[in-house]
Structure formats: C-alpha cells, structure tokens
Protein backbone atom coordinates (compact mmCIF):
# COMPACT_ATOMS: atom_id res chain seq x y z
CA UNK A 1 92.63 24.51 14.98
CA UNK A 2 90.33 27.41 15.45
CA UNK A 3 90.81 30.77 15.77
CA UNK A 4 90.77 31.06 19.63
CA UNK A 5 93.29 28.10 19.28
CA UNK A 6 95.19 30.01 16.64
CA UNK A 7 95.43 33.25 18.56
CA UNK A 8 96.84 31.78 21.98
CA UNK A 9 99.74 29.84 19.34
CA UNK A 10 100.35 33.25 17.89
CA UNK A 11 100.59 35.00 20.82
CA UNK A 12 102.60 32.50 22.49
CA UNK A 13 105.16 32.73 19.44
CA UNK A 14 105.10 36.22 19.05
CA UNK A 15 105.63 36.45 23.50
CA UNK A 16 108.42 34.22 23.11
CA UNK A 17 110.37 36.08 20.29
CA UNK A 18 109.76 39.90 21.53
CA UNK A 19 108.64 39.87 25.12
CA UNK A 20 104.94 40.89 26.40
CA UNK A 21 106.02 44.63 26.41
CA UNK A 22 106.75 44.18 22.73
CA UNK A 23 103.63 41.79 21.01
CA UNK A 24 101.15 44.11 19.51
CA UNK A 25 97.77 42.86 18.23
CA UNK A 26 98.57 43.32 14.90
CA UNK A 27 101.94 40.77 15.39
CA UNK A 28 99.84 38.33 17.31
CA UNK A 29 96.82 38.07 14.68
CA UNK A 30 99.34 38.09 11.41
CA UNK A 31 100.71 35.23 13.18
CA UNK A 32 97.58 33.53 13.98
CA UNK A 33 96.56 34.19 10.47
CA UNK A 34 93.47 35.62 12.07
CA UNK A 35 91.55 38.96 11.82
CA UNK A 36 92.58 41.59 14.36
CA UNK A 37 89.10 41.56 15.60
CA UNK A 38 89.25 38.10 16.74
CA UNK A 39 91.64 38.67 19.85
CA UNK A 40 88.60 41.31 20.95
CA UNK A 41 85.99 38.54 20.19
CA UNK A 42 87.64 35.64 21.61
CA UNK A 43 89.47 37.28 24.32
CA UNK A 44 88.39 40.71 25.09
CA UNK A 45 91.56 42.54 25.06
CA UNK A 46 94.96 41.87 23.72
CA UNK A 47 96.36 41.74 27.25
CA UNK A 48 93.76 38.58 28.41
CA UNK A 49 95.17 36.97 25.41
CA UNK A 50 98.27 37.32 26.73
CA UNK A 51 97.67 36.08 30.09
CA UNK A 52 96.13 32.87 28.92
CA UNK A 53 98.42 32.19 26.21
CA UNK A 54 101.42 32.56 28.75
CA UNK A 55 99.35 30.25 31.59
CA UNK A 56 98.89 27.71 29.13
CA UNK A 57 102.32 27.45 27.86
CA UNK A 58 103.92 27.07 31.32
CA UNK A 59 101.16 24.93 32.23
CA UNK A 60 102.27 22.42 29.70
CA UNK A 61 105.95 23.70 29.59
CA UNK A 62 106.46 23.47 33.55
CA UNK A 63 103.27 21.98 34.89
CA UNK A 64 103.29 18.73 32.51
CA UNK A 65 106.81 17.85 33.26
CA UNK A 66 106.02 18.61 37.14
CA UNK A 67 103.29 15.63 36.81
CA UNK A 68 105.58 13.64 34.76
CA UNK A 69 108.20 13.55 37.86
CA UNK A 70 105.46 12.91 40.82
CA UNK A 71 104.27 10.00 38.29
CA UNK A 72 107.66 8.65 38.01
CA UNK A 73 108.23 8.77 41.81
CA UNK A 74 105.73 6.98 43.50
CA UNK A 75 107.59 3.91 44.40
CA UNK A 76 109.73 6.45 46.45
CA UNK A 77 109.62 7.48 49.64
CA UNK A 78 107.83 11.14 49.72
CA UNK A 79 110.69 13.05 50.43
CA UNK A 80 112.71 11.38 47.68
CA UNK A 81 110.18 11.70 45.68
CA UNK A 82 110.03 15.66 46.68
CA UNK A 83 114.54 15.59 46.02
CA UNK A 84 113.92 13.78 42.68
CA UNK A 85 111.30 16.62 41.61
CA UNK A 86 113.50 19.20 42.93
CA UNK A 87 116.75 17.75 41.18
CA UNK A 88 114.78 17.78 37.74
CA UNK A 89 113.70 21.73 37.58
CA UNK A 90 116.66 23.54 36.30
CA UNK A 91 116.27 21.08 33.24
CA UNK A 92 112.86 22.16 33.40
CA UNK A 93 113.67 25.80 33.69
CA UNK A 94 116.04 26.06 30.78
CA UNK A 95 113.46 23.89 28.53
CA UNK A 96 111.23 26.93 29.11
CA UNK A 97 113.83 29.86 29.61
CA UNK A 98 111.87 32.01 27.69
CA UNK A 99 108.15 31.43 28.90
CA UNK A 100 109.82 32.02 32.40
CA UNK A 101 110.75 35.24 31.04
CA UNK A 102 107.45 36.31 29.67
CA UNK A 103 106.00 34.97 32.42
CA UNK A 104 107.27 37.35 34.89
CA UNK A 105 107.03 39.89 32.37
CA UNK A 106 103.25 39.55 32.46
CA UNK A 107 102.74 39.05 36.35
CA UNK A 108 104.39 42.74 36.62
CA UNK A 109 102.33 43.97 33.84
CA UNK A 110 99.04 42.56 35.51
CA UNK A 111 99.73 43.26 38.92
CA UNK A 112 100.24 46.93 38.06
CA UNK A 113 96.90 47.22 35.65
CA UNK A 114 93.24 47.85 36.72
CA UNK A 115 92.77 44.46 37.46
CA UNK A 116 95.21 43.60 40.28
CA UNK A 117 96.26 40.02 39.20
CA UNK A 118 92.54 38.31 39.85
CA UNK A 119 93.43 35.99 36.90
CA UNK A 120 96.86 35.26 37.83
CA UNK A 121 95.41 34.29 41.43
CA UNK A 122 92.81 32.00 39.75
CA UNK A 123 95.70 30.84 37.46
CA UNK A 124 97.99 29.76 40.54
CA UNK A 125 95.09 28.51 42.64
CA UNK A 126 94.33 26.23 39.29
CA UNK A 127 98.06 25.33 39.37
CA UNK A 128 98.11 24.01 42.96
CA UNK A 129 94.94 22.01 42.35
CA UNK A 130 96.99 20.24 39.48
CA UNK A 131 99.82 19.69 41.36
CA UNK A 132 97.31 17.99 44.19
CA UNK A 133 95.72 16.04 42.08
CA UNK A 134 98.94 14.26 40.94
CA UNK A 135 99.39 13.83 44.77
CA UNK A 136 96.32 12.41 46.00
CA UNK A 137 96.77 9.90 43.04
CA UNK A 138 100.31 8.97 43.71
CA UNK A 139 100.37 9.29 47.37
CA UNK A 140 97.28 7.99 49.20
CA UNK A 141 98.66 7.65 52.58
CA UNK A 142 98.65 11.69 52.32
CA UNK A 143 95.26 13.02 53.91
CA UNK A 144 93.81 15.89 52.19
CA UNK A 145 95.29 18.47 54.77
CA UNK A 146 99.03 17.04 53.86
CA UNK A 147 98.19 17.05 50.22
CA UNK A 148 97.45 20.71 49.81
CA UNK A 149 99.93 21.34 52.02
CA UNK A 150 102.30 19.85 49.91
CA UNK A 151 101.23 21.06 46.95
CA UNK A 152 101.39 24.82 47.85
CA UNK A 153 105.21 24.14 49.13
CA UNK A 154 105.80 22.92 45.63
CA UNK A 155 104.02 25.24 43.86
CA UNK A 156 105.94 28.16 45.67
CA UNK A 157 109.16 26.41 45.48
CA UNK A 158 108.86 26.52 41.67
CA UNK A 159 107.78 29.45 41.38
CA UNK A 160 110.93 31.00 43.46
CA UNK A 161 113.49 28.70 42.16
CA UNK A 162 112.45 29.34 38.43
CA UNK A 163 112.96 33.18 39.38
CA UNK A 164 116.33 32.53 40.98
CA UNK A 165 117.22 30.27 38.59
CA UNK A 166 116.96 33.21 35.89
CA UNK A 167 119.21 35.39 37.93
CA UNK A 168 121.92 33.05 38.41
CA UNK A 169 121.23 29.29 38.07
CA UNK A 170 124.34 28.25 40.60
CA UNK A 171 121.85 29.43 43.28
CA UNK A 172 119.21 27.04 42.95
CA UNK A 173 119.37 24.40 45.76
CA UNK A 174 119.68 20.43 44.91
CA UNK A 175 116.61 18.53 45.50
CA UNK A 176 118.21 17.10 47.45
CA UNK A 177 119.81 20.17 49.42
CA UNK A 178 116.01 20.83 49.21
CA UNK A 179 114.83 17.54 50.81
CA UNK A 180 117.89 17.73 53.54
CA UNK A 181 116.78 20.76 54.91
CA UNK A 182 112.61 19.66 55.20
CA UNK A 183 113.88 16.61 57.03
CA UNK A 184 116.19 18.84 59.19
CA UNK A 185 112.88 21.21 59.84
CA UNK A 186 111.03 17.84 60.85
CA UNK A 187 113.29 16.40 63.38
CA UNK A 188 113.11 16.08 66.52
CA UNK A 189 115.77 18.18 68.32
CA UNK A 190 118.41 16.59 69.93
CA UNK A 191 118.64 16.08 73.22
C-alpha cells in the first residue's frame, strides 16, 4: 500500500475506535505509519480524509453486500427481490454498527462546515449510480426511468433504516413488511 492508501486505513481505524469528533491528525498518521504532512498532501485537510475514508468503508461495508443481494436475486420476481434485500440489512447494519455511527457523525460535521455537504452529495449521487448499475444488469426488463427510480427508493430506504435501526432495531420494517406495503401503494383500489 501507499501512503494515500495507508492514511484512509488509519483513519478508518482510528474513526472506528474514537468517533470523527475524536481522530486527530496526529492519531490518524501514527496509525498510518505516515508523516503528518501526508494527510495535507494527499488529502488537503484532515477532515477530507475523513470523509473519504468513511465513504469508502460503507461503500464496501454496506454498498458491496447491497450488490451481493441484487446479484443473488435475479431469478426473483422484483419485488421479492426488493423483500429479500430488505430482509438482509439489519445483518448488514450490525456488520457495520460502527461505520454507521461515524457515518452520521461526519454528515453532521460536514453539513454544518464551510462546505455544506458538496462531497457527501457527490458521495450519495455516486452511491445511487452503483446501486443502478447492479439493476440495469440484473433487471433488464427495467427501462432506465424505473431503474433510477428504483435505485433512489433503495438508496433512501437504507439510508433511513440504517438510522432507525441505530435507535432501536425492533423498528426496522421486514422486507417483506417493506415489499407488502409497495405492492399495497401499486394496486388498484378496490371497487
């Protein structure tokens, strides 16, 4: 690995055991086993380090296993497919507890700074581009207009549930509670 490399590992370890509000510079680089002048040369600042370390963790912490689940569910119906995903996230959520954590400990720590969340914006519009790729793969009877709808649903579903989930994980809705109330939405009304 390389420095850059190095740096978002150390920060992600460092994130992980004392919370954003907590990782100084000098933590993250002794941890990286880097200079403390390499976060300002590879990054800019300590807190862009911070931003892309946490993006990349839940990317592959939350975001890999999301793919792994559409993958898995293609021979199913779209909705069960949609139940199946939605039955699998509180696994997913306690597999990454404390980047969920950090996570929102960041987005208030961004959203309040000089920037105003521009790179959390590009991180989530990333995010949903992901999660529509894995759909236009798996599901080609979607056209494009269905698969970015779907894909923002999804997006903001896990974003909301993993935030619930935190609070009190009894709350979360099923998948399939999930799925039972789209196709209840969808129906045609009775009469």
């Amino acid at each position: 690995m390389g420095n850059r490399e190095d740096l978002l590992e150390g920060a992600r370890r460092v994130i992980l055991e004392r919370g954003v509000a907590k990782a100084t510079a000098r933590d993250i680089a002794a941890a990286a086993g880097v200079s403390l002048a390499a976060i300002g040369y590879h990054f800019g600042s300590k807190d862009q380090l911070i931003t892309e370390a946490l993006t990349e963790s839940l990317g592959s912490g939350i975001g890999d296993r999301i793919d792994e689940v559409i993958r898995e569910t293609t021979a199913l119906p779209l909705l069960g497919g949609f139940a199946a995903l939605f039955n699998r996230m509180p696994e997913v959520f306690a597999d990454n507890r404390e980047a969920l954590i950090a996570s929102l400990e960041n987005t208030v720590r961004v959203l309040r700074g000089p920037g105003g969340g521009h790179d959390l914006a590009a991180a989530s519009n990333e995010a949903v581009r992901g999660i529509a790729e894995h759909l236009r793969a798996s599901r080609p009877e979607l056209d494009d207009e269905q698969v970015e709808a779907v894909a923002k649903l999804e997006f903001t579903l896990v974003q909301s549930l993993g935030i619930l989930w935190l609070v009190d994980p009894s709350l979360v809705p099923t998948g399939d509670e999930l799925a039972l109330a789209v196709a209840a939405i969808a129906a045609p009304p009775a009469g």
